[in-house]
N, C-alpha and C. Protein backbone atom coordinates (compact mmCIF):
# COMPACT_ATOMS: atom_id res chain seq x y z
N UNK A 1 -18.70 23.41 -10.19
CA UNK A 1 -17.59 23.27 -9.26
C UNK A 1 -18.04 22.44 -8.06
N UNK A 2 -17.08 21.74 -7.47
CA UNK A 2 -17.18 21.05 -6.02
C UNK A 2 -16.51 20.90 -4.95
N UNK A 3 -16.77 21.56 -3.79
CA UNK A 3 -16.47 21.73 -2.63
C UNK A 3 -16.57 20.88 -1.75
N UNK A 4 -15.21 20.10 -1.17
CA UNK A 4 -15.84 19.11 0.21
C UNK A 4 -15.39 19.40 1.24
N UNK A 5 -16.00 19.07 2.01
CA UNK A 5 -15.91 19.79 3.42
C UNK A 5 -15.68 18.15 4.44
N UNK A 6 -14.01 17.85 4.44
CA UNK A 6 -13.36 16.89 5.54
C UNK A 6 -13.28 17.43 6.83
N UNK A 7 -13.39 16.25 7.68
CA UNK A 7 -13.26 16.59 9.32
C UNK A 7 -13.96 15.63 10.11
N UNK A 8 -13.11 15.54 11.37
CA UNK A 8 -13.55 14.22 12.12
C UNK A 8 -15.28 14.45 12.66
N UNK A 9 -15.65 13.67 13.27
CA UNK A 9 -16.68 13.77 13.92
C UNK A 9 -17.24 14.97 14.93
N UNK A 10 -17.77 16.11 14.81
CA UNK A 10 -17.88 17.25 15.98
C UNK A 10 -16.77 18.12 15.03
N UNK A 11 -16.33 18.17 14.41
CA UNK A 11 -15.39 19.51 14.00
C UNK A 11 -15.90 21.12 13.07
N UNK A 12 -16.95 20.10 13.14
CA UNK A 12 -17.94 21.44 12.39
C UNK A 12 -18.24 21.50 10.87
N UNK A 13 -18.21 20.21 10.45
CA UNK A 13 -18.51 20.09 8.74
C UNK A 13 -19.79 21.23 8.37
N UNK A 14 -20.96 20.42 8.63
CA UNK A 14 -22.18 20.58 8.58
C UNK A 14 -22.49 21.82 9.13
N UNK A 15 -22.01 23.08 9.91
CA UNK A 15 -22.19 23.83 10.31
C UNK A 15 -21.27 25.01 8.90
N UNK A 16 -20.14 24.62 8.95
CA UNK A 16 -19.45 25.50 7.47
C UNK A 16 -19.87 25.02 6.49
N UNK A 17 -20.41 23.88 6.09
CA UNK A 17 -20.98 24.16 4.80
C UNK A 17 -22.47 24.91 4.62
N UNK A 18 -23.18 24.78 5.88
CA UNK A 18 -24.21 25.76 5.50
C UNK A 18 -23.49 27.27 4.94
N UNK A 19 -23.14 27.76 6.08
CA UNK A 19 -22.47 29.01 5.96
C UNK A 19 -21.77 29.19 4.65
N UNK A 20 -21.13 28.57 4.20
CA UNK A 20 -20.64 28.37 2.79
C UNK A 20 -21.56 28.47 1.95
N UNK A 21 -22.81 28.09 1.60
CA UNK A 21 -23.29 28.12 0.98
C UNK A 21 -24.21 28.94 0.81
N UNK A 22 -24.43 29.29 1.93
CA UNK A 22 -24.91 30.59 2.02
C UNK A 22 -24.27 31.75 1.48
N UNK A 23 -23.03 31.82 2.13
CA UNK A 23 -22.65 33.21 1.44
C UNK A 23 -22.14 33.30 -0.01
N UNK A 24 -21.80 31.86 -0.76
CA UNK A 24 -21.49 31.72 -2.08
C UNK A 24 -22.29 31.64 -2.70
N UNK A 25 -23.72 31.47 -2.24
CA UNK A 25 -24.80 30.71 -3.23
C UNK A 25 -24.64 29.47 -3.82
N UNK A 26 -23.47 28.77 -3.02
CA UNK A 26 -23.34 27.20 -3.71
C UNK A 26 -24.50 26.66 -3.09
N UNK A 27 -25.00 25.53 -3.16
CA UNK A 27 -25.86 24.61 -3.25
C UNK A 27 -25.25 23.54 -2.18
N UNK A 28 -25.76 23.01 -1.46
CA UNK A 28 -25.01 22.35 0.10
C UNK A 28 -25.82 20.95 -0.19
N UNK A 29 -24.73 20.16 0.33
CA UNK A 29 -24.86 18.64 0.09
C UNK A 29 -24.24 17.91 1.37
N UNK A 30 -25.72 17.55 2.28
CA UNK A 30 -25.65 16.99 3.66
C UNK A 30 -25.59 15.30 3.90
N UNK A 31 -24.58 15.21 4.89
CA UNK A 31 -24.57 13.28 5.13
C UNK A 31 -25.82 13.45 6.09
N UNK A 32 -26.45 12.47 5.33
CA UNK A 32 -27.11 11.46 5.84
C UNK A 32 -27.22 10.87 7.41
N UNK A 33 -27.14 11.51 8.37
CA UNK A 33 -27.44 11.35 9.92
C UNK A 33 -28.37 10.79 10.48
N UNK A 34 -29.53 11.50 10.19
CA UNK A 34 -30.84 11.37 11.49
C UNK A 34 -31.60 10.10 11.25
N UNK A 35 -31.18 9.97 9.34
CA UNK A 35 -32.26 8.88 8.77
C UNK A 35 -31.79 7.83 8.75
N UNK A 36 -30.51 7.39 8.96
CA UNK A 36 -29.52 6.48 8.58
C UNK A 36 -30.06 5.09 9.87
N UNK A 37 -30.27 4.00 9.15
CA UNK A 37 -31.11 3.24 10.16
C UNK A 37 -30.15 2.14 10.80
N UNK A 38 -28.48 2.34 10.30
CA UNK A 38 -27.64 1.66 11.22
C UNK A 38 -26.97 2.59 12.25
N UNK A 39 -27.25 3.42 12.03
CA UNK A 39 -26.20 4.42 12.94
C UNK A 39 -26.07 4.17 14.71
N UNK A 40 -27.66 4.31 15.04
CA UNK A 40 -27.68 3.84 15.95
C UNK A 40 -27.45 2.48 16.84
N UNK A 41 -27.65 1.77 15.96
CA UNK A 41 -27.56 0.18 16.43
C UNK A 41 -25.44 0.17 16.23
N UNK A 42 -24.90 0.91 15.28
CA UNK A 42 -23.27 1.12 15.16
C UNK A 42 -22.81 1.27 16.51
N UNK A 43 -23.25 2.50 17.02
CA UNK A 43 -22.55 2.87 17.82
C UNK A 43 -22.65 2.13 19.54
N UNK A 44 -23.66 1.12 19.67
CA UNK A 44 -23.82 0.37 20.37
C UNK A 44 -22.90 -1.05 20.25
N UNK A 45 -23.05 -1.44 18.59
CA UNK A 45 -21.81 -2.76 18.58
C UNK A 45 -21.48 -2.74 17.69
N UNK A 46 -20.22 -1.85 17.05
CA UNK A 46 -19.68 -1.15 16.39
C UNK A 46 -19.35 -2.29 15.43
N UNK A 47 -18.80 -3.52 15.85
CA UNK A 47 -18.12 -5.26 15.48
C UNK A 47 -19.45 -5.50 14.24
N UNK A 48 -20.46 -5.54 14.86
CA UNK A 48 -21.30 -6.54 14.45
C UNK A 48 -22.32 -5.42 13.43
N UNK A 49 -22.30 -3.98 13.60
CA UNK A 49 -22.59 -3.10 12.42
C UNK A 49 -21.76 -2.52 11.48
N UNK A 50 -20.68 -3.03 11.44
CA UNK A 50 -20.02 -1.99 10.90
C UNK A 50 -19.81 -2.37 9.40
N UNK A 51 -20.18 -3.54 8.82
CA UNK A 51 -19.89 -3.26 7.61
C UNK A 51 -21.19 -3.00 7.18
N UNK A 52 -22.53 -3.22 7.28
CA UNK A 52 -23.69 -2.57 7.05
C UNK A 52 -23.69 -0.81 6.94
N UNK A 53 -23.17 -0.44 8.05
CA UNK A 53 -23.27 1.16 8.25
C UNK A 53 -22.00 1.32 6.73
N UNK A 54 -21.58 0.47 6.80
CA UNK A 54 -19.96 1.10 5.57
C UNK A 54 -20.70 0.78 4.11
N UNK A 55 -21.38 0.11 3.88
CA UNK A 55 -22.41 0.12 2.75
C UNK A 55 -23.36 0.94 2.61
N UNK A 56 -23.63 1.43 3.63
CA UNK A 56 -24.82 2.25 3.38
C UNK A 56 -24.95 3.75 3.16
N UNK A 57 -23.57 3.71 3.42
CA UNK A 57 -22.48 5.24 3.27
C UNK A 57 -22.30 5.11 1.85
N UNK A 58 -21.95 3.99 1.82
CA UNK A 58 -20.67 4.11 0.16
C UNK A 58 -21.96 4.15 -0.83
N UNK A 59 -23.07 3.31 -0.95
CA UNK A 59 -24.06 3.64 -1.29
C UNK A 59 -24.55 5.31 -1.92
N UNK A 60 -24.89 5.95 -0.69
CA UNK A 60 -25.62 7.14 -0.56
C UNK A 60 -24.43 7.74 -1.14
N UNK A 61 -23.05 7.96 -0.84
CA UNK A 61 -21.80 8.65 -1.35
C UNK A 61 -21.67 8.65 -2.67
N UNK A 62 -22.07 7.76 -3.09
CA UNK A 62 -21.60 7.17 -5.07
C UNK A 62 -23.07 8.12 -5.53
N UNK A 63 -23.89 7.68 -4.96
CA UNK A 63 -25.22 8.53 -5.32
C UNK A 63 -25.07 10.07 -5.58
N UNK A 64 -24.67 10.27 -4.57
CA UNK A 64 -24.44 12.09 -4.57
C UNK A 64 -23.51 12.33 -5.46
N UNK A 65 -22.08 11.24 -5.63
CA UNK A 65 -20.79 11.87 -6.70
C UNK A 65 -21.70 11.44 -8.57
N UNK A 66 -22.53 10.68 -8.57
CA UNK A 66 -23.33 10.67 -9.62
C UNK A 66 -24.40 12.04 -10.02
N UNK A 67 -24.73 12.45 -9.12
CA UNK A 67 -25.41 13.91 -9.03
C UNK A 67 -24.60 14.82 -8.90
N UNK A 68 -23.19 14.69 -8.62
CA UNK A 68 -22.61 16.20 -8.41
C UNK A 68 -22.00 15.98 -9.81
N UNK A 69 -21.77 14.83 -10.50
CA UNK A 69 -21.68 15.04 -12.21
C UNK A 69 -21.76 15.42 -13.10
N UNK A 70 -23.50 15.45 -12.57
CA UNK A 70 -24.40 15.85 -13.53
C UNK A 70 -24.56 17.71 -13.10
N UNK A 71 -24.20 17.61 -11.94
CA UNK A 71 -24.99 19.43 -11.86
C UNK A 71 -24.13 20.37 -12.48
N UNK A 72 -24.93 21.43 -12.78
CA UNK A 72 -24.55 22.32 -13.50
C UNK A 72 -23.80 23.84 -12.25
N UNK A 73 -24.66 23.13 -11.08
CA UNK A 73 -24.29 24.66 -9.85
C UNK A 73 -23.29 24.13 -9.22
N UNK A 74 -22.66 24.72 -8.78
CA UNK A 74 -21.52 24.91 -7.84
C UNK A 74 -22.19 24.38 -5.77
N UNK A 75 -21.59 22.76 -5.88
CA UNK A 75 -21.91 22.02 -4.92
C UNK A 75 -20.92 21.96 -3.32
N UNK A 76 -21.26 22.17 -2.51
CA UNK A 76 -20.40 22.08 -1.37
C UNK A 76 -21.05 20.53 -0.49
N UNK A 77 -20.18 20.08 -0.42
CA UNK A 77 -20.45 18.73 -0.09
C UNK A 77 -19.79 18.30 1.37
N UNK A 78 -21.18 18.26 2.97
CA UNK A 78 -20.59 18.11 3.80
C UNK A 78 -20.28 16.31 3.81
N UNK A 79 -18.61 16.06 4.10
CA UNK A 79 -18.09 14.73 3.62
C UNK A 79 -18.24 13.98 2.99
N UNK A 80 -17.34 13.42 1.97
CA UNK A 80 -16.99 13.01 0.71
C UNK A 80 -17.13 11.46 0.58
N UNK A 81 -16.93 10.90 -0.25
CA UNK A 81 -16.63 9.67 -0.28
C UNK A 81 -15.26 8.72 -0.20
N UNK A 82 -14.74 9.70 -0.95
CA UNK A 82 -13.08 9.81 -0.65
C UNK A 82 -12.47 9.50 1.22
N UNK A 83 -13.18 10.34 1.81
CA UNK A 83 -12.54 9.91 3.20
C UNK A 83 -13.46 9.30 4.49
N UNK A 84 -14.63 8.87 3.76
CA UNK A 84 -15.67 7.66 3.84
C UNK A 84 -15.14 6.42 4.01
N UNK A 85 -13.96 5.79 2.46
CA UNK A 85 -13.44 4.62 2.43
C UNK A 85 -12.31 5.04 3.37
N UNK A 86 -11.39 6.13 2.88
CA UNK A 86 -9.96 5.97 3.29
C UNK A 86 -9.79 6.27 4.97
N UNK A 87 -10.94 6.93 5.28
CA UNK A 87 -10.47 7.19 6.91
C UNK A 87 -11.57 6.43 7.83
N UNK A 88 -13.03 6.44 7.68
CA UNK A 88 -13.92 5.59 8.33
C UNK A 88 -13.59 3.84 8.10
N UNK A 89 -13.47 3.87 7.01
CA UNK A 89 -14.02 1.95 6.77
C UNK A 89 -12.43 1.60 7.23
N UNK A 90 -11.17 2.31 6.41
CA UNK A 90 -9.70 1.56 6.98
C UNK A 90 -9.73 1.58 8.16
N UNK A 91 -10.27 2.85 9.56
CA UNK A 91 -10.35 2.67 10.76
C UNK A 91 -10.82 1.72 11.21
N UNK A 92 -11.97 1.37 10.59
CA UNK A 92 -13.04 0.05 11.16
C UNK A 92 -11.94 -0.88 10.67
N UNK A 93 -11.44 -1.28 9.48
CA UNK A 93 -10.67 -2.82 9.79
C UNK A 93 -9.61 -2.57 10.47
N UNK A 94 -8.85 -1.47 10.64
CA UNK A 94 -7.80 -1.78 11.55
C UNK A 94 -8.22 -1.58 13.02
N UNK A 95 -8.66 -1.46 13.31
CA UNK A 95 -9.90 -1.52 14.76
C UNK A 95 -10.68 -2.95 15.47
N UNK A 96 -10.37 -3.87 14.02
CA UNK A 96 -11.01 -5.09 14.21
C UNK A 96 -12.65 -5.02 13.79
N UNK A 97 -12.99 -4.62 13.34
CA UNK A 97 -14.32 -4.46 13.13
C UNK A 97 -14.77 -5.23 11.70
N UNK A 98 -13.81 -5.03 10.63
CA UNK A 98 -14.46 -5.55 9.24
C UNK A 98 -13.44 -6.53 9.49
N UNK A 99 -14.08 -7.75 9.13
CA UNK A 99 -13.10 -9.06 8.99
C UNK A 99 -12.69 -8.99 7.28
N UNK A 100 -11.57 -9.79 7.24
CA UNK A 100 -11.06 -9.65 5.73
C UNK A 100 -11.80 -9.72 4.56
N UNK A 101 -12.92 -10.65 4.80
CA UNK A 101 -14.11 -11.07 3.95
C UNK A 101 -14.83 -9.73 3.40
N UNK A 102 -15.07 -9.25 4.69
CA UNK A 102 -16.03 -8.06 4.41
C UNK A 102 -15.01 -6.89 3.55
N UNK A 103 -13.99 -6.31 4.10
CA UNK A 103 -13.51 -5.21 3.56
C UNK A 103 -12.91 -5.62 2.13
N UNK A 104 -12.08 -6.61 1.70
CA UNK A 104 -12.35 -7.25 0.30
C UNK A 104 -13.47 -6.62 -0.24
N UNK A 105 -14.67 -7.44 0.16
CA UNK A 105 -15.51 -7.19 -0.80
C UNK A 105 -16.12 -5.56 -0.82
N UNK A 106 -16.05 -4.84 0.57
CA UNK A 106 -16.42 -3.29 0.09
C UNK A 106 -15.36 -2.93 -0.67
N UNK A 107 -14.11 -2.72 -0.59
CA UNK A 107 -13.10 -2.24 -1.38
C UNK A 107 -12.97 -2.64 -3.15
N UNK A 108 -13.72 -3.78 -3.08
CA UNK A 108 -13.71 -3.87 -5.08
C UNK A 108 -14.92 -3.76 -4.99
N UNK A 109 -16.34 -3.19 -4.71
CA UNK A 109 -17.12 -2.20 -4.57
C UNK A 109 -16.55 -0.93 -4.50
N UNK A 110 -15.76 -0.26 -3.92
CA UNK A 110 -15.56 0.83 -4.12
C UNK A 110 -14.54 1.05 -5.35
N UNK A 111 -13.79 0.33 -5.43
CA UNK A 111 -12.94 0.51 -6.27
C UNK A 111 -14.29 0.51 -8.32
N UNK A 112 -15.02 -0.32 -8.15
CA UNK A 112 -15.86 -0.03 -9.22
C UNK A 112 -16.46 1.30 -9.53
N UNK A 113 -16.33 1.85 -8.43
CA UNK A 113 -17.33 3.03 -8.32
C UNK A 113 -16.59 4.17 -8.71
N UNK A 114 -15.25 4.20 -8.25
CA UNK A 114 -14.51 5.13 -8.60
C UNK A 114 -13.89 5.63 -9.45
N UNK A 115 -14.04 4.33 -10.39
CA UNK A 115 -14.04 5.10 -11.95
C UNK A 115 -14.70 6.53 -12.91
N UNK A 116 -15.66 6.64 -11.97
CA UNK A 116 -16.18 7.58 -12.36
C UNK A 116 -16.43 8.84 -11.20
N UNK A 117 -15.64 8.74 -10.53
CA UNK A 117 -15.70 9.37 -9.63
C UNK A 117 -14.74 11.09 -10.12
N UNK A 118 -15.20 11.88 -9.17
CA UNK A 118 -14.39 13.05 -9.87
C UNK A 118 -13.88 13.86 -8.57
N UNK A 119 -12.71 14.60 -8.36
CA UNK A 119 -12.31 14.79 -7.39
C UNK A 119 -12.47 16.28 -7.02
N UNK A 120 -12.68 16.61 -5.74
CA UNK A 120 -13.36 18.36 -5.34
C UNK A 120 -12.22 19.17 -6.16
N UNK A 121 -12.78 20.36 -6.83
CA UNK A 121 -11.88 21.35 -7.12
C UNK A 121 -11.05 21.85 -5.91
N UNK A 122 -11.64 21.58 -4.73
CA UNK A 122 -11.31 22.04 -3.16
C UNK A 122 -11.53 21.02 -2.31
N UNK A 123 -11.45 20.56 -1.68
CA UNK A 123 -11.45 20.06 0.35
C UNK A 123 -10.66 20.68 0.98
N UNK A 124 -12.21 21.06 1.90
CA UNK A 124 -11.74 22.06 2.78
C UNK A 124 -11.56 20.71 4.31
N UNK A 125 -10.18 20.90 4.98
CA UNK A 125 -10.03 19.69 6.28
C UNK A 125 -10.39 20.90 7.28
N UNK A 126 -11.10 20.33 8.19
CA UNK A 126 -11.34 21.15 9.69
C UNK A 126 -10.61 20.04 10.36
N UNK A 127 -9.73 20.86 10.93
CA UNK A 127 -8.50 19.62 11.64
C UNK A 127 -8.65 20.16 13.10
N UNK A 128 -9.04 19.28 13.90
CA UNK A 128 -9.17 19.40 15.45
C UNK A 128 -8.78 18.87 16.45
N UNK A 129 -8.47 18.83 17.44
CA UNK A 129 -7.93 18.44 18.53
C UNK A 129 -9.31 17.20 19.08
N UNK A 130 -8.75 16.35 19.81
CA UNK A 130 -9.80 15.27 20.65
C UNK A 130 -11.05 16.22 21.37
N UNK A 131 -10.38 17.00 22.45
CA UNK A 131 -11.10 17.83 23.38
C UNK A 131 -12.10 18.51 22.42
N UNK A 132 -11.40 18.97 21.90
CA UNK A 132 -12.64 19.75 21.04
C UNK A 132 -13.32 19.03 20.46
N UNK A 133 -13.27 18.45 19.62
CA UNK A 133 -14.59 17.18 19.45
C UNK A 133 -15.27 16.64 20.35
N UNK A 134 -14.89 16.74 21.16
CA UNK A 134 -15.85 16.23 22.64
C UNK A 134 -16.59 16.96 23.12
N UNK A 135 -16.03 18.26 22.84
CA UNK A 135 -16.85 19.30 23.40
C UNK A 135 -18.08 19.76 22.54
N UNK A 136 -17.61 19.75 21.57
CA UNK A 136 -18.82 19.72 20.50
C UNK A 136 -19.75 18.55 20.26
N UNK A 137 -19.40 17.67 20.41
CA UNK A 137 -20.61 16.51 20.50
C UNK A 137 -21.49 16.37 21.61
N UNK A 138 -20.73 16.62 22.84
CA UNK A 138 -21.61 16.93 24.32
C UNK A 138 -22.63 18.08 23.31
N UNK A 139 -21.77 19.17 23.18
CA UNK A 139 -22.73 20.37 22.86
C UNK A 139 -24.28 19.91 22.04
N UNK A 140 -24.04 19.15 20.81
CA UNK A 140 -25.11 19.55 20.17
C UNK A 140 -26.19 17.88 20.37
N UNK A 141 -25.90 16.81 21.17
CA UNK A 141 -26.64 16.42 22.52
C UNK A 141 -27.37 15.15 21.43
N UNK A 142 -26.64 14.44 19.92
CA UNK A 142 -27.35 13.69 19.87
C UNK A 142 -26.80 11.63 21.35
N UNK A 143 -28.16 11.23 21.12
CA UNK A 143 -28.00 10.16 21.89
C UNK A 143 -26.68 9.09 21.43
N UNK A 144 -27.05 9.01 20.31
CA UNK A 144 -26.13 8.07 20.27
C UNK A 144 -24.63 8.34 19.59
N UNK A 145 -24.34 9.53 19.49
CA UNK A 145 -22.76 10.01 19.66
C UNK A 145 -22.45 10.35 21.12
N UNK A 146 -22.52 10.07 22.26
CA UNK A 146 -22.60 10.03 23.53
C UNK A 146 -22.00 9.32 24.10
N UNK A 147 -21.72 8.11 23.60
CA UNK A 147 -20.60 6.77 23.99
C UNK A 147 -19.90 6.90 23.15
N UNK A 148 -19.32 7.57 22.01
CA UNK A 148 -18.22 7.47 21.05
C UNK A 148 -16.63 7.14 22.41
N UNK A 149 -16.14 6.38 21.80
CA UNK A 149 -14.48 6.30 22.80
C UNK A 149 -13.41 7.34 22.38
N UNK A 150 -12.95 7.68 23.29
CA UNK A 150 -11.53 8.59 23.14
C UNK A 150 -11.05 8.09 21.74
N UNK A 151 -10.52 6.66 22.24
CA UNK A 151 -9.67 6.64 21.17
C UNK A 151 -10.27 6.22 19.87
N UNK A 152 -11.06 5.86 19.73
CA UNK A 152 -12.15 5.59 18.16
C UNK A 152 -12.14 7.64 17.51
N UNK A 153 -12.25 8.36 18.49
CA UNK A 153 -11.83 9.41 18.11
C UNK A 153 -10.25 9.69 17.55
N UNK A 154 -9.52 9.39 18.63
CA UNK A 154 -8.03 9.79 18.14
C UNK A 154 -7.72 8.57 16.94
N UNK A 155 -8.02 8.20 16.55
CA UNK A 155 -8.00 6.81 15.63
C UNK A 155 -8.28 7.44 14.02
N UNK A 156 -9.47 7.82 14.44
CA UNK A 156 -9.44 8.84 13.29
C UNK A 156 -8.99 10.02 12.84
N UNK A 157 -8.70 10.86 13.84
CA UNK A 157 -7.69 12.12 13.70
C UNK A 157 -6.14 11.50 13.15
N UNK A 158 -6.06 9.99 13.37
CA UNK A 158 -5.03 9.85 12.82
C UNK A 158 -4.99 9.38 11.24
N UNK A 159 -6.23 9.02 11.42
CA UNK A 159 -6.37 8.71 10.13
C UNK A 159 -6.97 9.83 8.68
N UNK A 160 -7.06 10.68 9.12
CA UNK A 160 -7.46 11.99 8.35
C UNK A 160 -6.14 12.40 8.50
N UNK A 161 -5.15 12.99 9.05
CA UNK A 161 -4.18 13.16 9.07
C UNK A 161 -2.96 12.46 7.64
N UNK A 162 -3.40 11.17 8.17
CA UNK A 162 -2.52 10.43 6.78
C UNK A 162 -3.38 10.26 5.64
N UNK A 163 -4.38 10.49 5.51
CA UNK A 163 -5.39 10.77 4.26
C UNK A 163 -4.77 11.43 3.78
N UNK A 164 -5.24 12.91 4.21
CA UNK A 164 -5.38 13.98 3.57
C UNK A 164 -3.76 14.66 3.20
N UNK A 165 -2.89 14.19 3.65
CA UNK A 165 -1.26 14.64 3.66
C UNK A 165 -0.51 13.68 2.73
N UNK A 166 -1.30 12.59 2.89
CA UNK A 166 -0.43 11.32 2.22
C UNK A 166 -1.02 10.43 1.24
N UNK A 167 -2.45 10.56 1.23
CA UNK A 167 -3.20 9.82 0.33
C UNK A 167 -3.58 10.74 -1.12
N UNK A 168 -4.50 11.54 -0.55
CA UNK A 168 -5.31 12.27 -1.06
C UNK A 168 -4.11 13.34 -2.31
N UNK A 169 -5.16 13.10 -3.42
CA UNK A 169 -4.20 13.69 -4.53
C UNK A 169 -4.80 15.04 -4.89
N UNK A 170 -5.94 15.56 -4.42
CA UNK A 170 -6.43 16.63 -4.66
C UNK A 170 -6.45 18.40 -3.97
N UNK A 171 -6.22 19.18 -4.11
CA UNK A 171 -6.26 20.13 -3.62
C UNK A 171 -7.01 20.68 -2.21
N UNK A 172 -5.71 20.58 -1.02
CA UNK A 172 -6.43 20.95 0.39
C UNK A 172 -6.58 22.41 0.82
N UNK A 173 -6.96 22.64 1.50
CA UNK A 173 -6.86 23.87 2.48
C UNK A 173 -7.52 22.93 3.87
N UNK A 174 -6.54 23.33 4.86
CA UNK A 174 -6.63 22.80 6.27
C UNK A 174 -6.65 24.18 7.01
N UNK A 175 -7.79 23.82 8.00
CA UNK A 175 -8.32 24.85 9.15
C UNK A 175 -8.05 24.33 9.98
N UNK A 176 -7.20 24.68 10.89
CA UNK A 176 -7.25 24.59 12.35
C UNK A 176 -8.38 24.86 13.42
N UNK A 177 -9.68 24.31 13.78
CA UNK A 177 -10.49 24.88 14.29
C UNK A 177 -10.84 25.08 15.99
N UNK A 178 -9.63 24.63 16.34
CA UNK A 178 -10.19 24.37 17.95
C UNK A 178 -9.37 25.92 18.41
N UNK A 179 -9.31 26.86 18.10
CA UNK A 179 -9.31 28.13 18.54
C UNK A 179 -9.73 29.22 17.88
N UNK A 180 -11.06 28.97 17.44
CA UNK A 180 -11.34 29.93 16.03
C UNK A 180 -13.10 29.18 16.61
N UNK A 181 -14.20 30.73 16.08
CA UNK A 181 -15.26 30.01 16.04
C UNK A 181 -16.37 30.78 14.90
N UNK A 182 -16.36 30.42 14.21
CA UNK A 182 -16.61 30.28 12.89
C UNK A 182 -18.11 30.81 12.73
N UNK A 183 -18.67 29.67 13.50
CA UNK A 183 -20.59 30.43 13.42
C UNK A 183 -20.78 31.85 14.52
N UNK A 184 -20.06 31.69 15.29
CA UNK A 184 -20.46 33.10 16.08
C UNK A 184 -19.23 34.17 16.00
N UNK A 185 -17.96 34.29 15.24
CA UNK A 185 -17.19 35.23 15.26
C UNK A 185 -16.95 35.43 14.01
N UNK A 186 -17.21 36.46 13.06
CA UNK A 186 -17.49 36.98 11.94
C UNK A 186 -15.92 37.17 11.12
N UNK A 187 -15.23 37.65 12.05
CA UNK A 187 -13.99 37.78 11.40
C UNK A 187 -13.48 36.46 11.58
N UNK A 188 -13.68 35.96 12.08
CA UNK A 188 -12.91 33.97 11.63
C UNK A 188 -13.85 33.43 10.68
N UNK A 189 -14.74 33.92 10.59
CA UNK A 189 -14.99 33.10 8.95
C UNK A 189 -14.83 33.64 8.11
N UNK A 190 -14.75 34.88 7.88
CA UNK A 190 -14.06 36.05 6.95
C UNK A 190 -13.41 35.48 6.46
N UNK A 191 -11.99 35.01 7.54
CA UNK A 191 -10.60 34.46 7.23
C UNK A 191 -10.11 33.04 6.54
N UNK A 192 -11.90 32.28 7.12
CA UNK A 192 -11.62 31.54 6.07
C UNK A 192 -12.36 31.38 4.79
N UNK A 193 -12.39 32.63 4.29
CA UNK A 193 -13.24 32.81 2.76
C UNK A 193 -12.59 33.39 2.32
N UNK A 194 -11.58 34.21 3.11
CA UNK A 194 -10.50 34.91 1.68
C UNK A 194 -9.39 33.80 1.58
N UNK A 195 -9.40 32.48 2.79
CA UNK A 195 -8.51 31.64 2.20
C UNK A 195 -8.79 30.63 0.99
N UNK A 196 -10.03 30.61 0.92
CA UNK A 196 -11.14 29.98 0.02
C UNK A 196 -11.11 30.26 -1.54
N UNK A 197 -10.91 32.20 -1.20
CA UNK A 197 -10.64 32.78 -2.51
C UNK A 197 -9.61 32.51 -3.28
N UNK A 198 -8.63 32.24 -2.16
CA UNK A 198 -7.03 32.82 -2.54
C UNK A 198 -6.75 30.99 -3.39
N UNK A 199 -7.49 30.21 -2.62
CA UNK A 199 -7.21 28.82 -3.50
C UNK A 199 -8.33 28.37 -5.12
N UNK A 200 -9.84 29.13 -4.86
CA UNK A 200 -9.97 28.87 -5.69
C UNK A 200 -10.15 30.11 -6.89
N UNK A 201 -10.19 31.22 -6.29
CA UNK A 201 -9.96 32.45 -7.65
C UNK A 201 -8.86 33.60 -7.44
N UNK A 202 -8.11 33.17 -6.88
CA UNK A 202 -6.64 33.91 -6.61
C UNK A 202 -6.94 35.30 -6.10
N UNK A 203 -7.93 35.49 -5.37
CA UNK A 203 -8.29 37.22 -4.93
C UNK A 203 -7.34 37.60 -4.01
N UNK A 204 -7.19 36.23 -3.32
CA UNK A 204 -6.05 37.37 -1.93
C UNK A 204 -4.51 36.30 -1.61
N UNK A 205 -3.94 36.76 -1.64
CA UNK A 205 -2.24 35.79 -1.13
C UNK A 205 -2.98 34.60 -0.10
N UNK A 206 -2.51 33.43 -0.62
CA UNK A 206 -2.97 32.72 0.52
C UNK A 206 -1.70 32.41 1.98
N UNK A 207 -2.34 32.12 2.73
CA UNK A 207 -0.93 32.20 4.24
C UNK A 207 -0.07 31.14 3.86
């Protein structure tokens, strides 16, 4: 089975899929952050990295949906590839960032890839407010998410929004997370594991 775990930047992917996997015994499948050798130079000139950083995603992404193929355990996957192309890279060209040349050619790259691509039994969206993403990225203090812009944020909340409602053909469950806290209040993650149940083994009515 496969679990993905959507959500903008700061909404808490990587923090619920541990926890997820922990308490399911699924097997957790992390993006690529600390090692990623455009990231930093991205977020300084977003124009002039951005189709490098969008290759090097789609890359590592096809990699992992080739391994979650093959596995036999039950995978929770913090962000997908699916909203890699449809909400990061479309932001970057409509942002001005990928000139036509470039996104052409990632898009029949991706489009090759996705033939074999297979879609989560689940995505789970952590859907959040701006503020709260801000607040969480101050919080956990890396350097170069520190200049992210307001609106490069709200840009993408808009664009996960029309993903996941309007694109996306696969089975959601959406969390509201900016009044709920998940790693330190026991009964809000409770709540969202019997919603978890209720979508993927029918244990409890879902809301």
């Amino acid at each position: 089975m496969y679990i993905a775990i959507a959500g903008n930047i700061g909404s808490g992917k990587t923090t619920l899929t541990t926890l997820l996997a922990k308490h399911y015994g699924w097997t957790p499948r992390f993006e690529d952050v600390e090692f990623n050798p455009y990231l930093e130079d991205y977020y300084k000139d977003i124009q002039r990295w951005s189709f490098n950083l969008e290759v090097y995603y789609l890359k590592h992404r096809f990699r992992d949906l080739l391994e979650i193929a093959k596995s036999q355990e039950t995978i929770v996957q913090d962000r997908s590839i699916f909203e890699g192309v449809y909400v990061f890279t479309a932001n970057n060209k409509d942002m001005g960032n990928l000139d036509d040349r470039d996104y052409q050619t990632y898009m029949e790259l991706f489009e090759q890839m996705i033939g074999v691509a297979k879609l989560p039994e689940l995505m789970i969206y952590l859907r959040a407010s701006v503020p709260h993403l801000v607040a969480n990225i101050q919080k956990r203090g890396r350097d170069y998410e520190q200049t992210i812009q307001l609106e490069y944020l709200q840009g993408l909340n808009q664009r996960y929004d029309d993903f996941v409602y309007h694109k996306y053909k696969g089975k959601v469950l959406t969390i509201d997370v900016d009044d709920i806290d998940f790693l330190n209040n026991k009964l809000d993650f409770a709540t969202i594991v019997d919603r978890i149940d209720a979508m993927l083994f029918g244990l409890f009515p879902p809301e």
